[in-house]
PDB file of N, CA and C in Angstrom:
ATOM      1  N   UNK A   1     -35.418  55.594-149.615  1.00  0.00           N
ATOM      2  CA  UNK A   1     -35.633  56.427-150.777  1.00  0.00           C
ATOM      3  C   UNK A   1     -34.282  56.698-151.447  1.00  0.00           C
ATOM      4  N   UNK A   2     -33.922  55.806-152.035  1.00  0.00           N
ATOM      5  CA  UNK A   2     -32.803  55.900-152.560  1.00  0.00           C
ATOM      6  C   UNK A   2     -32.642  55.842-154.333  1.00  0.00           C
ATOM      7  N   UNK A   3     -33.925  56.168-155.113  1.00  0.00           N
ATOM      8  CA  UNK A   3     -33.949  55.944-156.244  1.00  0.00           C
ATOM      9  C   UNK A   3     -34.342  57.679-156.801  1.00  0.00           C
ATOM     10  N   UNK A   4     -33.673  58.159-157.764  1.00  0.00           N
ATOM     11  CA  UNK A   4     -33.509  59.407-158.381  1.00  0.00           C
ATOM     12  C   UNK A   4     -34.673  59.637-158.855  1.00  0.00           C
ATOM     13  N   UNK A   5     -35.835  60.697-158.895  1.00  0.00           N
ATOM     14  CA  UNK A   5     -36.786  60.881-160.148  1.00  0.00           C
ATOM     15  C   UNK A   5     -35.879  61.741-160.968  1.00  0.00           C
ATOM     16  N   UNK A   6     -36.521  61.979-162.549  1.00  0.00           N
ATOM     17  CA  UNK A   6     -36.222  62.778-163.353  1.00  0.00           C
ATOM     18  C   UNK A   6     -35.752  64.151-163.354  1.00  0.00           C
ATOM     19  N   UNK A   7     -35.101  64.866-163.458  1.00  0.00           N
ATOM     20  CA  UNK A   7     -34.990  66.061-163.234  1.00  0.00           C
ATOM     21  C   UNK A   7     -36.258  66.712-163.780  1.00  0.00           C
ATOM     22  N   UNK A   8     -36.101  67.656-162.935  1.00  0.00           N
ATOM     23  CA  UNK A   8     -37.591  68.964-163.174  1.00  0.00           C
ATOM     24  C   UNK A   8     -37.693  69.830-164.112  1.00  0.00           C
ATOM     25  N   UNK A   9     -36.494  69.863-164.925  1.00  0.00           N
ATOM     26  CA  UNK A   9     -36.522  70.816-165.622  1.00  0.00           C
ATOM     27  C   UNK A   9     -36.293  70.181-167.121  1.00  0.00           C
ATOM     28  N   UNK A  10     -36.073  69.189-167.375  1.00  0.00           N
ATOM     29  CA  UNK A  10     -35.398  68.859-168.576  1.00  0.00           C
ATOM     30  C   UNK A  10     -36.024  67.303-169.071  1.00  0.00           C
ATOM     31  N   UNK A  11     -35.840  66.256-167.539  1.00  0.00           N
ATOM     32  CA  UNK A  11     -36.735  65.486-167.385  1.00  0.00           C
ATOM     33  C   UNK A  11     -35.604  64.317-168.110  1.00  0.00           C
ATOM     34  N   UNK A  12     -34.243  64.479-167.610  1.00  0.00           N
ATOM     35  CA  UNK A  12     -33.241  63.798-167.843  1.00  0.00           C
ATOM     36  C   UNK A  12     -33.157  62.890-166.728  1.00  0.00           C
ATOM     37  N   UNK A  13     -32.093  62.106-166.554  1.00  0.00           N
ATOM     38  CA  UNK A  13     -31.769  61.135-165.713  1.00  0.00           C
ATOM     39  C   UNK A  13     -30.689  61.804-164.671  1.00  0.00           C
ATOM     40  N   UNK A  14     -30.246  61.350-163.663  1.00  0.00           N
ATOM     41  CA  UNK A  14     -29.817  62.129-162.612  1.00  0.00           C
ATOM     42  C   UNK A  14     -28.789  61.236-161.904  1.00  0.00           C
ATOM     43  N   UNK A  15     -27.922  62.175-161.383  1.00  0.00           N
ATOM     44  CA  UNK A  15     -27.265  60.870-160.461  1.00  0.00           C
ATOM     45  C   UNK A  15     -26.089  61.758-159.091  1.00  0.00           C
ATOM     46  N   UNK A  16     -25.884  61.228-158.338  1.00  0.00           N
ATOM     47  CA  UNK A  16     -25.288  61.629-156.934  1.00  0.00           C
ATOM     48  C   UNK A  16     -23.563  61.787-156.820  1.00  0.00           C
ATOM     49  N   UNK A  17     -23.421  62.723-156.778  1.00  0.00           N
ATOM     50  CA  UNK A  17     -21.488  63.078-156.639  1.00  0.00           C
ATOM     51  C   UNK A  17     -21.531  63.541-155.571  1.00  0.00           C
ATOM     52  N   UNK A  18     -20.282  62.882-155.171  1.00  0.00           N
ATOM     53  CA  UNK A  18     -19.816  62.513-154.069  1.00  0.00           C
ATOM     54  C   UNK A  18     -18.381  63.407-154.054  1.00  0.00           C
ATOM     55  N   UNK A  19     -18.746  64.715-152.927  1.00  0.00           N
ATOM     56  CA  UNK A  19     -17.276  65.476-153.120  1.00  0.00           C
ATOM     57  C   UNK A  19     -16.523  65.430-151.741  1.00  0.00           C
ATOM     58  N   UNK A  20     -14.910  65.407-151.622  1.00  0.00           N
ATOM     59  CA  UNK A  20     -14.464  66.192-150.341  1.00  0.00           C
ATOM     60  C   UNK A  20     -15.175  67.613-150.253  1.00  0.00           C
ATOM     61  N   UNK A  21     -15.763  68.124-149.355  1.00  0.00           N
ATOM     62  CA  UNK A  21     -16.054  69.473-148.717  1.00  0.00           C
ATOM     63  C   UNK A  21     -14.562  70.557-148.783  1.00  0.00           C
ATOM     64  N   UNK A  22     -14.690  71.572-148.168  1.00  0.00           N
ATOM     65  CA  UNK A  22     -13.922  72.857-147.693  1.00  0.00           C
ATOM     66  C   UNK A  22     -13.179  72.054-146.688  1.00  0.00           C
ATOM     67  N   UNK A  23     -13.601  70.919-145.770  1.00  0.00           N
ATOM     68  CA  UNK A  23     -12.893  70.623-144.918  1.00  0.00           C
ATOM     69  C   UNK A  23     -12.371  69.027-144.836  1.00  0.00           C
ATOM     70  N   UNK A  24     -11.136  69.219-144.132  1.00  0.00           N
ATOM     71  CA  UNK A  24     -10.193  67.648-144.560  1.00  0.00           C
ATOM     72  C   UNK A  24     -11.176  66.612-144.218  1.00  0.00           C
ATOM     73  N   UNK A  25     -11.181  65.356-144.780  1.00  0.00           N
ATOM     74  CA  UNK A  25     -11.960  64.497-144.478  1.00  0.00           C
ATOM     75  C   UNK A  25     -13.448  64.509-144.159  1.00  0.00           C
ATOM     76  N   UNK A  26     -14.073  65.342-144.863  1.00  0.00           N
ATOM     77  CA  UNK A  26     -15.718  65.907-144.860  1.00  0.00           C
ATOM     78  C   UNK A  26     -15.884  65.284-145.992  1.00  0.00           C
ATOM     79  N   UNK A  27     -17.273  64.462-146.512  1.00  0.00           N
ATOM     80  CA  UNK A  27     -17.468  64.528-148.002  1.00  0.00           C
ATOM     81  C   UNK A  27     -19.086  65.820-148.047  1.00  0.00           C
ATOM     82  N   UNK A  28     -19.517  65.593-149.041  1.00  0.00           N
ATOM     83  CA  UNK A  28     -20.706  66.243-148.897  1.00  0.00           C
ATOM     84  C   UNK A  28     -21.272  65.916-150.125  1.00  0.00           C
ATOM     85  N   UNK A  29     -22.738  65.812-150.569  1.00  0.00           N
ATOM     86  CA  UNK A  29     -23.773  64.634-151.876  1.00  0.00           C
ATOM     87  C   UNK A  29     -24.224  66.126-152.843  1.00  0.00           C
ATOM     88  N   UNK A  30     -24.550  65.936-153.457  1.00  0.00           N
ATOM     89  CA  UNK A  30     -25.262  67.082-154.258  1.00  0.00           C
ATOM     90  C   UNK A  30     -25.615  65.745-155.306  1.00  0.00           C
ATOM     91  N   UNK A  31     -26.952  65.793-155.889  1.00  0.00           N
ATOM     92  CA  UNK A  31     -27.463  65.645-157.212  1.00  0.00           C
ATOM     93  C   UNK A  31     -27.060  66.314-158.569  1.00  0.00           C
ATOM     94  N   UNK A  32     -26.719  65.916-159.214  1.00  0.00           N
ATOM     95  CA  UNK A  32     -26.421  66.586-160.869  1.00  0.00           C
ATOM     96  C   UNK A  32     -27.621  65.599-161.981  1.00  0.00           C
ATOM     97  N   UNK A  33     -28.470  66.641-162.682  1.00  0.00           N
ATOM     98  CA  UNK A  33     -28.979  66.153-164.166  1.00  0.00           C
ATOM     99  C   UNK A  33     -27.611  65.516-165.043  1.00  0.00           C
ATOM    100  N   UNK A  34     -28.110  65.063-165.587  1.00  0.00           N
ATOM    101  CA  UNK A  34     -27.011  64.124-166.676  1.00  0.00           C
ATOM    102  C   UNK A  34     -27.210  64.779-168.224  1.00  0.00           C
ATOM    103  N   UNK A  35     -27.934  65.820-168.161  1.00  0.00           N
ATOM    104  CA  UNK A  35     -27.826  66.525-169.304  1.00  0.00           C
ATOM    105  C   UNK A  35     -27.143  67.613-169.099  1.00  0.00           C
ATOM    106  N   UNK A  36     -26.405  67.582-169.872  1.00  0.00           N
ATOM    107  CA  UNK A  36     -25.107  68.689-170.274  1.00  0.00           C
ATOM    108  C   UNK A  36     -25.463  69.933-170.290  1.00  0.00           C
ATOM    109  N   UNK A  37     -27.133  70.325-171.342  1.00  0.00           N
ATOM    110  CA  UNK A  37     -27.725  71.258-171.493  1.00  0.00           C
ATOM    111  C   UNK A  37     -28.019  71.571-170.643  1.00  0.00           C
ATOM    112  N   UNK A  38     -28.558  70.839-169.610  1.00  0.00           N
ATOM    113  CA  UNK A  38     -29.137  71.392-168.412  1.00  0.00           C
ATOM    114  C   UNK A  38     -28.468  72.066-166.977  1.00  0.00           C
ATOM    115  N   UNK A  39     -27.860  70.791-166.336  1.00  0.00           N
ATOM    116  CA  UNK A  39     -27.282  70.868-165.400  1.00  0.00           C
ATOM    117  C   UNK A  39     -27.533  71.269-164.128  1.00  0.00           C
ATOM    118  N   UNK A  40     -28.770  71.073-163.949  1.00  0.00           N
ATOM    119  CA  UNK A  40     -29.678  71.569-162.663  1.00  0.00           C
ATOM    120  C   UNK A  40     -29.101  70.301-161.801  1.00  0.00           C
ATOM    121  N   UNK A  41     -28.997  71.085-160.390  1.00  0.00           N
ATOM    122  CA  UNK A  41     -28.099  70.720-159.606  1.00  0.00           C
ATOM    123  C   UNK A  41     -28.573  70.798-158.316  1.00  0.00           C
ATOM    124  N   UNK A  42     -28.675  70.132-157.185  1.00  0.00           N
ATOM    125  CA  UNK A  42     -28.912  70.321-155.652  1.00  0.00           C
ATOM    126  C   UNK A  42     -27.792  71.074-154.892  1.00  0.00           C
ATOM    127  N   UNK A  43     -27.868  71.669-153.669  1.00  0.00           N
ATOM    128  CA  UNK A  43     -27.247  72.493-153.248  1.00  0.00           C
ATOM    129  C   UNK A  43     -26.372  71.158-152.399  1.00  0.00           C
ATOM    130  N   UNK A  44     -25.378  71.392-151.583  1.00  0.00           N
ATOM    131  CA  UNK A  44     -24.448  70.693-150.931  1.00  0.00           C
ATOM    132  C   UNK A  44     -25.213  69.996-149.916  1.00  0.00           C
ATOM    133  N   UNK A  45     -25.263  68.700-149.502  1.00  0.00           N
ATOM    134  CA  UNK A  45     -25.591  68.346-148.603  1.00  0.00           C
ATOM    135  C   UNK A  45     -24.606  66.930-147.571  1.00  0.00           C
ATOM    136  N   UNK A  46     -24.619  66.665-146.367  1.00  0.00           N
ATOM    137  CA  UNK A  46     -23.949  66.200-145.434  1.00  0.00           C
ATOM    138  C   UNK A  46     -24.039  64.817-145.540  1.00  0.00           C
ATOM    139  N   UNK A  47     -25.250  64.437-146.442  1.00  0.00           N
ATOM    140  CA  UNK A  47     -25.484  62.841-146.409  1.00  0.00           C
ATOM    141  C   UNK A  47     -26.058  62.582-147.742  1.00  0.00           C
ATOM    142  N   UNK A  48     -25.752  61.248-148.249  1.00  0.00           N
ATOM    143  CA  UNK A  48     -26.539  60.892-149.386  1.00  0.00           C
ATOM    144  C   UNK A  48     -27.703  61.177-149.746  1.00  0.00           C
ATOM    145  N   UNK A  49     -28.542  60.392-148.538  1.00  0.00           N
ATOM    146  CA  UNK A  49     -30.187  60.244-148.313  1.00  0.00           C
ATOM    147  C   UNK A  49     -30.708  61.811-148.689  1.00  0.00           C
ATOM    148  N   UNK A  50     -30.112  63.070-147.644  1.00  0.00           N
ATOM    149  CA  UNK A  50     -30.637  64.361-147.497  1.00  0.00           C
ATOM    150  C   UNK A  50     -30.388  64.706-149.100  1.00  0.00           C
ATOM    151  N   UNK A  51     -29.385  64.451-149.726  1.00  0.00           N
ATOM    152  CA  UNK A  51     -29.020  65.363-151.125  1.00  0.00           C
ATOM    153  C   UNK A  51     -30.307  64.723-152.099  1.00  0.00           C
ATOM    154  N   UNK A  52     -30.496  62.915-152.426  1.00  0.00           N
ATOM    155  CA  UNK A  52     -31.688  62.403-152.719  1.00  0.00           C
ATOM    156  C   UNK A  52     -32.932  63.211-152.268  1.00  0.00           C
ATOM    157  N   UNK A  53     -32.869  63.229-150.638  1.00  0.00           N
ATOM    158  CA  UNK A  53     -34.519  64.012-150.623  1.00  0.00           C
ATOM    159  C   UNK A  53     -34.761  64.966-151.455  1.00  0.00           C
ATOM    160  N   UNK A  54     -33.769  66.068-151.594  1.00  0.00           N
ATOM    161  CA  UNK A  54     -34.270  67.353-152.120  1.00  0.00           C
ATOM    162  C   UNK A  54     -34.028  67.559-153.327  1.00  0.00           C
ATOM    163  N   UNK A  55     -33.258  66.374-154.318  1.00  0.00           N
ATOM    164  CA  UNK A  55     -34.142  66.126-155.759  1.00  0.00           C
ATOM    165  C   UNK A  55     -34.901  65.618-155.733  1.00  0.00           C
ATOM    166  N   UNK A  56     -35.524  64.738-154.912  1.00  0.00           N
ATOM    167  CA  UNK A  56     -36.572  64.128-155.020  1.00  0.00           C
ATOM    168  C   UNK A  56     -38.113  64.936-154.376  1.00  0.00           C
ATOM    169  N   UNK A  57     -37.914  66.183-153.786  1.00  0.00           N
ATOM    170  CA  UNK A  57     -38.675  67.176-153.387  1.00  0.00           C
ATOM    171  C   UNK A  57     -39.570  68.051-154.967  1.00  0.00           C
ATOM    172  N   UNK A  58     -40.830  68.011-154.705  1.00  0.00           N
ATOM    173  CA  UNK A  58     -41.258  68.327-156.186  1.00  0.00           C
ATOM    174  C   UNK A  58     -42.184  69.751-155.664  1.00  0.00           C
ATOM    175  N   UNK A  59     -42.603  71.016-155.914  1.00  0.00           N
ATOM    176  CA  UNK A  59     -43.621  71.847-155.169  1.00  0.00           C
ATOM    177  C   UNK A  59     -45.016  71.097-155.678  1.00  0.00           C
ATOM    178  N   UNK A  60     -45.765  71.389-154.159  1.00  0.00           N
ATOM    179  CA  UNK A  60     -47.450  70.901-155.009  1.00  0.00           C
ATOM    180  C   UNK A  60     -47.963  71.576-155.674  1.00  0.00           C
ATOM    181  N   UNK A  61     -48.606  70.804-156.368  1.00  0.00           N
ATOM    182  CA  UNK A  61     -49.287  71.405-157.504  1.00  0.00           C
ATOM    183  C   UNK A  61     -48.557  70.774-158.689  1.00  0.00           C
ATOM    184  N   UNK A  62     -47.859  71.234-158.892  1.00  0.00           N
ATOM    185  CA  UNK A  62     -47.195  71.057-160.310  1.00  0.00           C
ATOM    186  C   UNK A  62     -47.040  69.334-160.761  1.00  0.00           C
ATOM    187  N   UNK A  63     -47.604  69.382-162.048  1.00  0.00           N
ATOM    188  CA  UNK A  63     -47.056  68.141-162.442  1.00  0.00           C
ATOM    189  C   UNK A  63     -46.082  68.057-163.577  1.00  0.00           C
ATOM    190  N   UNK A  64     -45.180  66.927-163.785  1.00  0.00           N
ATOM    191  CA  UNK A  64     -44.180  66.716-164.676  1.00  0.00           C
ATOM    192  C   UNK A  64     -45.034  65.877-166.010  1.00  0.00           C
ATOM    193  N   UNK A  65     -44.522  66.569-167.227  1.00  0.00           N
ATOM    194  CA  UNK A  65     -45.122  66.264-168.091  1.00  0.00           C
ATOM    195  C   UNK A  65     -45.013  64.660-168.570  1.00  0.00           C
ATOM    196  N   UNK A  66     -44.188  64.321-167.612  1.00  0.00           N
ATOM    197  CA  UNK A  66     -43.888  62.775-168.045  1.00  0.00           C
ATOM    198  C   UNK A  66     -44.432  62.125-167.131  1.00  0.00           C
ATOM    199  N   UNK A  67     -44.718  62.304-166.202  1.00  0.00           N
ATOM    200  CA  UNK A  67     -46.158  61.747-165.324  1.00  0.00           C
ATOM    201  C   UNK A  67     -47.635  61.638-165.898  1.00  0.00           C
ATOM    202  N   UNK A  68     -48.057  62.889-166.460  1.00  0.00           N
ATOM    203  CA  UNK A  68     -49.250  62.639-166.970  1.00  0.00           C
ATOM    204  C   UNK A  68     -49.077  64.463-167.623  1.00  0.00           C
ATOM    205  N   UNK A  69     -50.418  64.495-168.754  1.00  0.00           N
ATOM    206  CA  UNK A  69     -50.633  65.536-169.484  1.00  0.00           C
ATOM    207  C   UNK A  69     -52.111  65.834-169.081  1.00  0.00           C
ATOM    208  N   UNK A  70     -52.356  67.166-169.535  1.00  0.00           N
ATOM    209  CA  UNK A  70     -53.431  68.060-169.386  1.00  0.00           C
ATOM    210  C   UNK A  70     -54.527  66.936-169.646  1.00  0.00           C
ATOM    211  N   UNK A  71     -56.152  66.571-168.987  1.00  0.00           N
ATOM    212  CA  UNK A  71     -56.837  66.214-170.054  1.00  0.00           C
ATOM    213  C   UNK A  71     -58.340  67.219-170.457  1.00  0.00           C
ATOM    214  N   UNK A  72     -58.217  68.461-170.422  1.00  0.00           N
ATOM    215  CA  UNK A  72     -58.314  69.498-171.243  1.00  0.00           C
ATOM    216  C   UNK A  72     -57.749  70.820-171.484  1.00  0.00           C
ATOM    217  N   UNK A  73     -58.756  71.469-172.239  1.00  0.00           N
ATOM    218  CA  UNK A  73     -58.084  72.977-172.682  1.00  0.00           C
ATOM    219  C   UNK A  73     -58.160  73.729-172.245  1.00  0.00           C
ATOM    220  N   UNK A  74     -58.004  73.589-171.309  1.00  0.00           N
ATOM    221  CA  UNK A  74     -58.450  75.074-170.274  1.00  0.00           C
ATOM    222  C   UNK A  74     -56.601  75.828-169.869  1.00  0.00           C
ATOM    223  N   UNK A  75     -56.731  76.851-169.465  1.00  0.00           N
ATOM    224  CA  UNK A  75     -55.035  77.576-169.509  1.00  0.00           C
ATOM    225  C   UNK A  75     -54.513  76.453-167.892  1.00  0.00           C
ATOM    226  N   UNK A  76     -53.192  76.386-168.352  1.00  0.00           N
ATOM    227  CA  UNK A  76     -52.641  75.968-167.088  1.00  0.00           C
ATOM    228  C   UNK A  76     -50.883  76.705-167.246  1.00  0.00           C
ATOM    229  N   UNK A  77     -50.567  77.044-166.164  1.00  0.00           N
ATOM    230  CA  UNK A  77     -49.573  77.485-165.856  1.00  0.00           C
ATOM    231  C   UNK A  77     -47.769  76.806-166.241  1.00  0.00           C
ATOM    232  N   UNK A  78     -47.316  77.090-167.148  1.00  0.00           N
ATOM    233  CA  UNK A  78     -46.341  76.187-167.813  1.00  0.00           C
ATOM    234  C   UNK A  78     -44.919  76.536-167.476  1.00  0.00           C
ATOM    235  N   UNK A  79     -43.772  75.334-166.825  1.00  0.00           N
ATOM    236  CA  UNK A  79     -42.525  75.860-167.313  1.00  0.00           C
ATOM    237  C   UNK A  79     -41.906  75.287-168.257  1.00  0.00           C
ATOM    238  N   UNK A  80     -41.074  75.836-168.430  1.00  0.00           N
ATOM    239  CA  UNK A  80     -39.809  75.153-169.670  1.00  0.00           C
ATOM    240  C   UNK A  80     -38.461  74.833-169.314  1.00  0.00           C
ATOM    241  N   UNK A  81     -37.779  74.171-169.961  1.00  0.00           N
ATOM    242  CA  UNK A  81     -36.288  73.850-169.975  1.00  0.00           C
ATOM    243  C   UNK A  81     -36.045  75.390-169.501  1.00  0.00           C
ATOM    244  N   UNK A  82     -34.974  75.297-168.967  1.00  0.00           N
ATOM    245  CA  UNK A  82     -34.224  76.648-168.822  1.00  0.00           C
ATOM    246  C   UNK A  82     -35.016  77.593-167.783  1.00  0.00           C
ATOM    247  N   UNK A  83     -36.210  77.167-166.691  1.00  0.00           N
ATOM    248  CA  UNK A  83     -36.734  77.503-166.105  1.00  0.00           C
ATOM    249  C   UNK A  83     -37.915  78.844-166.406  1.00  0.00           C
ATOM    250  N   UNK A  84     -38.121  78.470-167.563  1.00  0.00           N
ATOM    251  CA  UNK A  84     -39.308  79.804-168.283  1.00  0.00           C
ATOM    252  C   UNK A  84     -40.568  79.444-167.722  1.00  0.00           C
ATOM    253  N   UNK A  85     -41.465  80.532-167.397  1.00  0.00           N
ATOM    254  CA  UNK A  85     -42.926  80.308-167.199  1.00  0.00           C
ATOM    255  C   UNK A  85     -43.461  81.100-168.304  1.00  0.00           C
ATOM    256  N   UNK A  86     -44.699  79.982-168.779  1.00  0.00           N
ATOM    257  CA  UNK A  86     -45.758  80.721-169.403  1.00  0.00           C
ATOM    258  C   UNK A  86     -47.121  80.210-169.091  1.00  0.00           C
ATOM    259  N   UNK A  87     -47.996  80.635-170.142  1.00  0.00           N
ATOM    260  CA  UNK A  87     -49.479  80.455-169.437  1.00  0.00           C
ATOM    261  C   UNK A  87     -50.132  79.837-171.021  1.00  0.00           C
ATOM    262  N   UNK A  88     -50.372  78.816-171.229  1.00  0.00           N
ATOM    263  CA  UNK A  88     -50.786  77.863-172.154  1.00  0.00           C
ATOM    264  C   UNK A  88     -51.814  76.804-172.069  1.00  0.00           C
ATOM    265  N   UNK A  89     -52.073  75.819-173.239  1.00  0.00           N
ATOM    266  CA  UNK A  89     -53.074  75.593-173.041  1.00  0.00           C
ATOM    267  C   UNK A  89     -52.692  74.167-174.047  1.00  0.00           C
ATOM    268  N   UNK A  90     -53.189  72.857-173.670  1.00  0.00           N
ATOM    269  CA  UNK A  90     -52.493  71.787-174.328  1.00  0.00           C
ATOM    270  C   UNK A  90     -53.736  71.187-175.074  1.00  0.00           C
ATOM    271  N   UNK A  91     -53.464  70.725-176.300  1.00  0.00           N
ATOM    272  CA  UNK A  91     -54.686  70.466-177.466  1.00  0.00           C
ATOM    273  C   UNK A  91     -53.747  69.808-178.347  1.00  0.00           C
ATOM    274  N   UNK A  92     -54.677  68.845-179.086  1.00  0.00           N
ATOM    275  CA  UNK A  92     -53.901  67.826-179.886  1.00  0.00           C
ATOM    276  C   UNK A  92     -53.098  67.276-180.096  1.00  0.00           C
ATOM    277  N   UNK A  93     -52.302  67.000-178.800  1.00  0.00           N
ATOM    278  CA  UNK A  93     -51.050  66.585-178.433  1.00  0.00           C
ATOM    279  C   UNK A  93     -49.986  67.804-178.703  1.00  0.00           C
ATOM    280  N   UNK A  94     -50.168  68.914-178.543  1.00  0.00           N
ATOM    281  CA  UNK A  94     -49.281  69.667-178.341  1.00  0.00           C
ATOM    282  C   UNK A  94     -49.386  71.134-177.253  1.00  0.00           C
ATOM    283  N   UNK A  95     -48.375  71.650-176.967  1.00  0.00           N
ATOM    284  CA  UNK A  95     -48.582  72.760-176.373  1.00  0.00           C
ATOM    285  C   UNK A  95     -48.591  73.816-177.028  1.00  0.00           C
ATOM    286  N   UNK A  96     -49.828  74.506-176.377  1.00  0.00           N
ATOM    287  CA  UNK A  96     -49.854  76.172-177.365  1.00  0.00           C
ATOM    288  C   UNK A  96     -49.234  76.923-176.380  1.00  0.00           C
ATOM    289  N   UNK A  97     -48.648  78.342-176.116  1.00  0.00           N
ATOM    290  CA  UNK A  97     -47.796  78.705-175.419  1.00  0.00           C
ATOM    291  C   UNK A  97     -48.901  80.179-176.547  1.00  0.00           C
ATOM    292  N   UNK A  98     -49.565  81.039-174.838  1.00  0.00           N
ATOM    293  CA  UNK A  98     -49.865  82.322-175.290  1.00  0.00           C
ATOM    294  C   UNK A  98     -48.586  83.169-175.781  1.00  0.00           C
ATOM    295  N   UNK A  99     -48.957  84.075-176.849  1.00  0.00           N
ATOM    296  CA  UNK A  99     -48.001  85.419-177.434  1.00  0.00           C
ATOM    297  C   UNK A  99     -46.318  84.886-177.630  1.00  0.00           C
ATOM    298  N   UNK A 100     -46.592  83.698-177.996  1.00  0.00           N
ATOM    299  CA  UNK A 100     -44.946  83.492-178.071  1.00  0.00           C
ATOM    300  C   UNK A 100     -44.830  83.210-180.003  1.00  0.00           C
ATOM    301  N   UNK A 101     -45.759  83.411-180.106  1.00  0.00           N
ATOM    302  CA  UNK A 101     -45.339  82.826-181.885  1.00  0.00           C
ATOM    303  C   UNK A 101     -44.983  81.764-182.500  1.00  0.00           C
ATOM    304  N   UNK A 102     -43.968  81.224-182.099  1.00  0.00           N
ATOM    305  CA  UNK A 102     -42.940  79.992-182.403  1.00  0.00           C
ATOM    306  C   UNK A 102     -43.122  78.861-181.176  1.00  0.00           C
ATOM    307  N   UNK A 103     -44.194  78.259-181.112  1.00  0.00           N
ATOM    308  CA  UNK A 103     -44.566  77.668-180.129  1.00  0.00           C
ATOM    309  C   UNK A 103     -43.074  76.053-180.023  1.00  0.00           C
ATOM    310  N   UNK A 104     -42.858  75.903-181.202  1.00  0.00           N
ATOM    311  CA  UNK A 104     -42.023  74.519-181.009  1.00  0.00           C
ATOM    312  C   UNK A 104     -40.878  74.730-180.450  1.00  0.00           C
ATOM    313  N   UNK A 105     -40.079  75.771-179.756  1.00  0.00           N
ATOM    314  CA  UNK A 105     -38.599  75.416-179.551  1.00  0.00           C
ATOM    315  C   UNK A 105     -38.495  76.131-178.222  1.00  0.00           C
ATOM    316  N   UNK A 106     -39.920  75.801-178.036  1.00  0.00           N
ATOM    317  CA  UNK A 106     -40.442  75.683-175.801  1.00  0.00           C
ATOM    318  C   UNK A 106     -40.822  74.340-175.785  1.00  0.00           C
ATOM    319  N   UNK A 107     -40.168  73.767-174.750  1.00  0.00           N
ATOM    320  CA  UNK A 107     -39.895  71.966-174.491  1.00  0.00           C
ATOM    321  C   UNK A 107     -40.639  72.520-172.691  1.00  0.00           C
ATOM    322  N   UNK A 108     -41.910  72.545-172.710  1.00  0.00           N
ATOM    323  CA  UNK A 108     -42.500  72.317-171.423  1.00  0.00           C
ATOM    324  C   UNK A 108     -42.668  71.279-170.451  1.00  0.00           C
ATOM    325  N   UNK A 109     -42.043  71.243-169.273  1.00  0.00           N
ATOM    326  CA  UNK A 109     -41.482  70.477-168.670  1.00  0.00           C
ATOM    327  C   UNK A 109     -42.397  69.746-167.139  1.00  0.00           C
ATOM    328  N   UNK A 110     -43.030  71.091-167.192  1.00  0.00           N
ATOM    329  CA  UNK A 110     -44.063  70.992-165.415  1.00  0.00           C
ATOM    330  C   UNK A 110     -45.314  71.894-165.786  1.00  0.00           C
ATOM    331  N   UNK A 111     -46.279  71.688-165.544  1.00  0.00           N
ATOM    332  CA  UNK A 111     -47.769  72.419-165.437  1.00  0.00           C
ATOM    333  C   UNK A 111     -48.541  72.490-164.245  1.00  0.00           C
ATOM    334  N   UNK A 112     -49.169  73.216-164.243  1.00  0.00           N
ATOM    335  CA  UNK A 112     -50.425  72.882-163.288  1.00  0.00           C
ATOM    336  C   UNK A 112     -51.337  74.031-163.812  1.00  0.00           C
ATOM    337  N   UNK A 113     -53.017  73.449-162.948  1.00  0.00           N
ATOM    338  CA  UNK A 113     -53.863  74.615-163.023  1.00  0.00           C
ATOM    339  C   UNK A 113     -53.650  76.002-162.640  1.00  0.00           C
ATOM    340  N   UNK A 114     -54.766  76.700-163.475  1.00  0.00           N
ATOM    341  CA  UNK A 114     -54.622  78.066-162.656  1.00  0.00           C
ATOM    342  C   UNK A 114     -55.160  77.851-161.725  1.00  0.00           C
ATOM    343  N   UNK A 115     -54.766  78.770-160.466  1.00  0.00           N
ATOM    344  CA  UNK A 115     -55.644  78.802-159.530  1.00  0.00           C
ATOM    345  C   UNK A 115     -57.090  79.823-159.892  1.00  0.00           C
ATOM    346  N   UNK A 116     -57.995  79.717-158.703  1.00  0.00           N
ATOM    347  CA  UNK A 116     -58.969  79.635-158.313  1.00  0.00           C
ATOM    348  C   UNK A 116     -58.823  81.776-158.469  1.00  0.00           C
ATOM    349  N   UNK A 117     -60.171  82.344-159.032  1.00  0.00           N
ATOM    350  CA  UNK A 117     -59.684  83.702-158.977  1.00  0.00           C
ATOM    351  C   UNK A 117     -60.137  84.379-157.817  1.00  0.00           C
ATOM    352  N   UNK A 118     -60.169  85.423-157.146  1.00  0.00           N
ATOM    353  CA  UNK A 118     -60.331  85.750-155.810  1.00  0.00           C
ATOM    354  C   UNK A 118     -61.710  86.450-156.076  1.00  0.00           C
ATOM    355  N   UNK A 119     -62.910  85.878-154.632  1.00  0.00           N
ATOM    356  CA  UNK A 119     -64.255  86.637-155.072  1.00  0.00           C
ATOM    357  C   UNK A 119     -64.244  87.748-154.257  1.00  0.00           C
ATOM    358  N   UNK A 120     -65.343  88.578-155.551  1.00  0.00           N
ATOM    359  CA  UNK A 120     -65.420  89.764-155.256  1.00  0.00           C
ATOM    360  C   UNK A 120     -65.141  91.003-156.107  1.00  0.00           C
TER     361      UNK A 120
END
């Protein structure tokens, strides 16, 4: 598993730096987005492979909008660039974004359903 997915948040291209550590002759991997704007980043890790896994780690549920889109209107749970959640609803090729007004200058990045409501 040595090939980058997209970043999660922005949905840029990604790539692996390679640092000396705190200590002489240590290196250590971290992932960096390749967008400037962004810059979402993996925490330090001891090996290539491990720093890859955990950009390449996605939570379930959620899908990336560049994988696939809603195929109806029902509300699903939305983030954005810059790590925003809202609660929206996707129709005619676009996203509506509840109580926000200015729906275009939210670039939604990951969705999923709502869950299931609790009976009773």
């Amino acid at each position: 598993m040595n090939e980058l997915r997209e970043c999660p948040f922005c949905g840029a291209t990604a790539q692996v730096i390679e640092e000396v550590s705190g200590f002489p002759d240590e290196l250590e991997y971290f992932v960096l987005c390749d967008n400037l704007e962004c810059e979402n980043r993996t925490s330090p890790h001891s090996t290539k492979i491990a720093a890859i896994a955990a950009w390449n780690r996605r939570a379930d549920g959620w899908v990336s909008v560049g994988e696939r889109l809603p195929e109806d209107t029902r509300y699903k749970v939305v983030v954005s660039t810059g790590n925003c959640w809202y609660l929206a609803w996707y129709q005619n090729g676009k996203w509506n974004i509840c109580h926000t007004g200015d729906d275009s200058r939210i670039k939604v990045v990951w969705w999923q359903p709502l869950p299931q409501a609790p009976e009773g």
